[in-house]
C-alpha atoms as a PDB file:
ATOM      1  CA  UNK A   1     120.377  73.105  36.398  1.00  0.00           C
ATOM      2  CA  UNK A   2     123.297  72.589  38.414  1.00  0.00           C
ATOM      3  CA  UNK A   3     123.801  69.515  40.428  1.00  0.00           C
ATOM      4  CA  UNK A   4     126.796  68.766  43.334  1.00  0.00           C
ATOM      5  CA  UNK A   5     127.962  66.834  45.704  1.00  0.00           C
ATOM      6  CA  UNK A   6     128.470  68.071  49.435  1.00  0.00           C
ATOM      7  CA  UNK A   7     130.471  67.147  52.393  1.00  0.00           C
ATOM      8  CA  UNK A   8     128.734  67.330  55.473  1.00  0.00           C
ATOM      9  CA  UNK A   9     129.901  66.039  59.011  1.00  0.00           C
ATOM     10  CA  UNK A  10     127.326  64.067  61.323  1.00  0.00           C
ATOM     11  CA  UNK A  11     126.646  64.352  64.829  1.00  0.00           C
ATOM     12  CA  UNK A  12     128.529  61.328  65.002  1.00  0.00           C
ATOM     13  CA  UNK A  13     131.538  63.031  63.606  1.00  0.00           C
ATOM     14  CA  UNK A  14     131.424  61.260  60.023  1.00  0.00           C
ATOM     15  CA  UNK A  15     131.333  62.766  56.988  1.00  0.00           C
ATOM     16  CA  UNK A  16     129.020  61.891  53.957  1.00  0.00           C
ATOM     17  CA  UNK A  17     128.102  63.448  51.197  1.00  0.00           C
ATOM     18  CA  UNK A  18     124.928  65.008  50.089  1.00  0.00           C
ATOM     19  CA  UNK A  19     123.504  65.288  46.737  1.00  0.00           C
ATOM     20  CA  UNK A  20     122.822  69.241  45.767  1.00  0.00           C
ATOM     21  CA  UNK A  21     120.505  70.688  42.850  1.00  0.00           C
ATOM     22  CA  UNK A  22     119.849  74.196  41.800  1.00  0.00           C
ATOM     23  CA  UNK A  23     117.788  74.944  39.191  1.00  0.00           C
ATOM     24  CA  UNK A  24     117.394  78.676  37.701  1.00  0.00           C
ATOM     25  CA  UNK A  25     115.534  80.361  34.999  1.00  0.00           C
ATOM     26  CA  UNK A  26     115.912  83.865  33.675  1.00  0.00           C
ATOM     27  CA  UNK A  27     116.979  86.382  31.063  1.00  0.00           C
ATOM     28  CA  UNK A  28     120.618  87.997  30.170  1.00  0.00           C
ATOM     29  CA  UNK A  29     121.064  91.520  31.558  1.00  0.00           C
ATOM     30  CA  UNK A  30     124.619  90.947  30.842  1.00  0.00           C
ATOM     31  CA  UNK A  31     127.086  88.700  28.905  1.00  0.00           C
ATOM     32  CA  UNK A  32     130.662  88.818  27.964  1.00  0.00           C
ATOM     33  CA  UNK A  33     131.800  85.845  26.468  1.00  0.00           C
ATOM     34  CA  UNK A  34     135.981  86.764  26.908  1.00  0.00           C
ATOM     35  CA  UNK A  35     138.190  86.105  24.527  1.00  0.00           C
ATOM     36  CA  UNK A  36     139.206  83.054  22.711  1.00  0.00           C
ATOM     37  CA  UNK A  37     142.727  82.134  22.585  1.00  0.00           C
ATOM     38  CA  UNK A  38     144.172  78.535  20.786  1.00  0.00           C
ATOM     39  CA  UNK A  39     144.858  76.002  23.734  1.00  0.00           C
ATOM     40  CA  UNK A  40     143.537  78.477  26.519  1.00  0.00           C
ATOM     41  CA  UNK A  41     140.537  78.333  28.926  1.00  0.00           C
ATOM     42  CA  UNK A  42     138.175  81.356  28.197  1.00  0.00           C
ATOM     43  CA  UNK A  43     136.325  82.794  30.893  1.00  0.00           C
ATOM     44  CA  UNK A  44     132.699  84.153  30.235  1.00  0.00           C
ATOM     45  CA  UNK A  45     130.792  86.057  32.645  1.00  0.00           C
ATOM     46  CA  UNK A  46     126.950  86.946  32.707  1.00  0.00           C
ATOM     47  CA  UNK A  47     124.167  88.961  34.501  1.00  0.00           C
ATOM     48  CA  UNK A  48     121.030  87.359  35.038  1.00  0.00           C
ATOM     49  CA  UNK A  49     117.736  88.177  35.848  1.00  0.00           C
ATOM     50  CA  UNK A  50     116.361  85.507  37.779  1.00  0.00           C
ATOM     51  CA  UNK A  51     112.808  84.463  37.593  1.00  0.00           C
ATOM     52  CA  UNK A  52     112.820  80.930  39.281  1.00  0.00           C
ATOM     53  CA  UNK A  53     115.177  79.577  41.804  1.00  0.00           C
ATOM     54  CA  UNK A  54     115.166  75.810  42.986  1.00  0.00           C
ATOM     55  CA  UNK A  55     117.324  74.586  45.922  1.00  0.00           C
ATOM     56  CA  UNK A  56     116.902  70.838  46.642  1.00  0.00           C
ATOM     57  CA  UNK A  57     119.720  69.017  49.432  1.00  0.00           C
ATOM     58  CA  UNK A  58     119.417  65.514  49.404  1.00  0.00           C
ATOM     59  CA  UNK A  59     115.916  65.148  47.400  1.00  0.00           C
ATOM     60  CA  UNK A  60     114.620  67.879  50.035  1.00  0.00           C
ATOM     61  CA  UNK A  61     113.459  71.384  48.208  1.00  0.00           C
ATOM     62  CA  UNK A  62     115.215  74.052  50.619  1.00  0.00           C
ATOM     63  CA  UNK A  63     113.633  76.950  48.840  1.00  0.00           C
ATOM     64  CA  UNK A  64     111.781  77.781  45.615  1.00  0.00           C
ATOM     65  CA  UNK A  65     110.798  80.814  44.432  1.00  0.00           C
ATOM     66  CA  UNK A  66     108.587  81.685  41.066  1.00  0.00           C
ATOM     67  CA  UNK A  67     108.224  85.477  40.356  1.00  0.00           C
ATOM     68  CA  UNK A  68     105.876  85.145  37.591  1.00  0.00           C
ATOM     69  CA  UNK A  69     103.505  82.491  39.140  1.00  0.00           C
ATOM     70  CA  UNK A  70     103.731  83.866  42.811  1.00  0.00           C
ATOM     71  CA  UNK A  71     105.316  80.731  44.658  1.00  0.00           C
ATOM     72  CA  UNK A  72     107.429  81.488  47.657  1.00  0.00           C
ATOM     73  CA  UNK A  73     108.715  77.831  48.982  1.00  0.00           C
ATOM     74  CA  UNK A  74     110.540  77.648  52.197  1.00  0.00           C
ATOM     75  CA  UNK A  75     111.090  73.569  53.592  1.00  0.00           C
ATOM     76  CA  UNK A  76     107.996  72.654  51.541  1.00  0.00           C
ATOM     77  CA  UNK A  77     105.764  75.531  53.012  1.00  0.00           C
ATOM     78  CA  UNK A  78     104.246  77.759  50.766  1.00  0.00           C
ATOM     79  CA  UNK A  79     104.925  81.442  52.499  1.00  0.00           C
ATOM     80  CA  UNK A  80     102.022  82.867  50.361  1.00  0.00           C
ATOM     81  CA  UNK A  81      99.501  80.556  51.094  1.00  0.00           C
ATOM     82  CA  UNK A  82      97.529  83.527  53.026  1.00  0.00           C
ATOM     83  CA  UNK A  83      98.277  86.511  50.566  1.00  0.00           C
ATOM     84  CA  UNK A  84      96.674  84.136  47.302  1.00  0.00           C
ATOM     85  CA  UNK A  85      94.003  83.409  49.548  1.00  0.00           C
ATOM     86  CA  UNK A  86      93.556  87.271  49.932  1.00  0.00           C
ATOM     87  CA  UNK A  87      94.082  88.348  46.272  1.00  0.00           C
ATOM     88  CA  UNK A  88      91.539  84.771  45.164  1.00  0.00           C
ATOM     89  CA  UNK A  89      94.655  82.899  43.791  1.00  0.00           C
END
């Protein structure tokens, strides 16, 4: 899970800021975790594949999306509703 904050500007021309969380699930394809050096940052970088995907803005889920269990979320709407009712799911 990774959680933000956001500037936005209004219609009004003010800015605020908007609370952001992504949440992901998945596997390694890839991982290379640098190299370690006394008093220096290391930099790791990885490959996932991604199995679930949450994007919520404010409290509001944006998108969600669940591979293994077939949910496709867009503003709340599930974009599969008629294909599971197709297939009996």
């Amino acid at each position: 899970i990774v959680r933000a904050s956001n500037q936005y500007w209004t219609n009004q021309g003010v800015m605020t800021e908007l609370p952001i969380k992504a949440e992901m699930k998945g596997f390694f394809k890839e991982f290379d975790s640098g190299k370690f050096k006394k008093a220096d940052n290391t930099e790791a970088e990885a490959t996932l594949s991604v199995i679930y995907y949450k994007l919520e803005v404010d409290g509001q889920e944006i998108v969600e999306v669940d591979v293994i269990n077939n949910i496709y979320k867009v503003n709340g709407v599930d974009k599969l509703q008629a294909y599971k009712a197709n297939i009996g799911g």
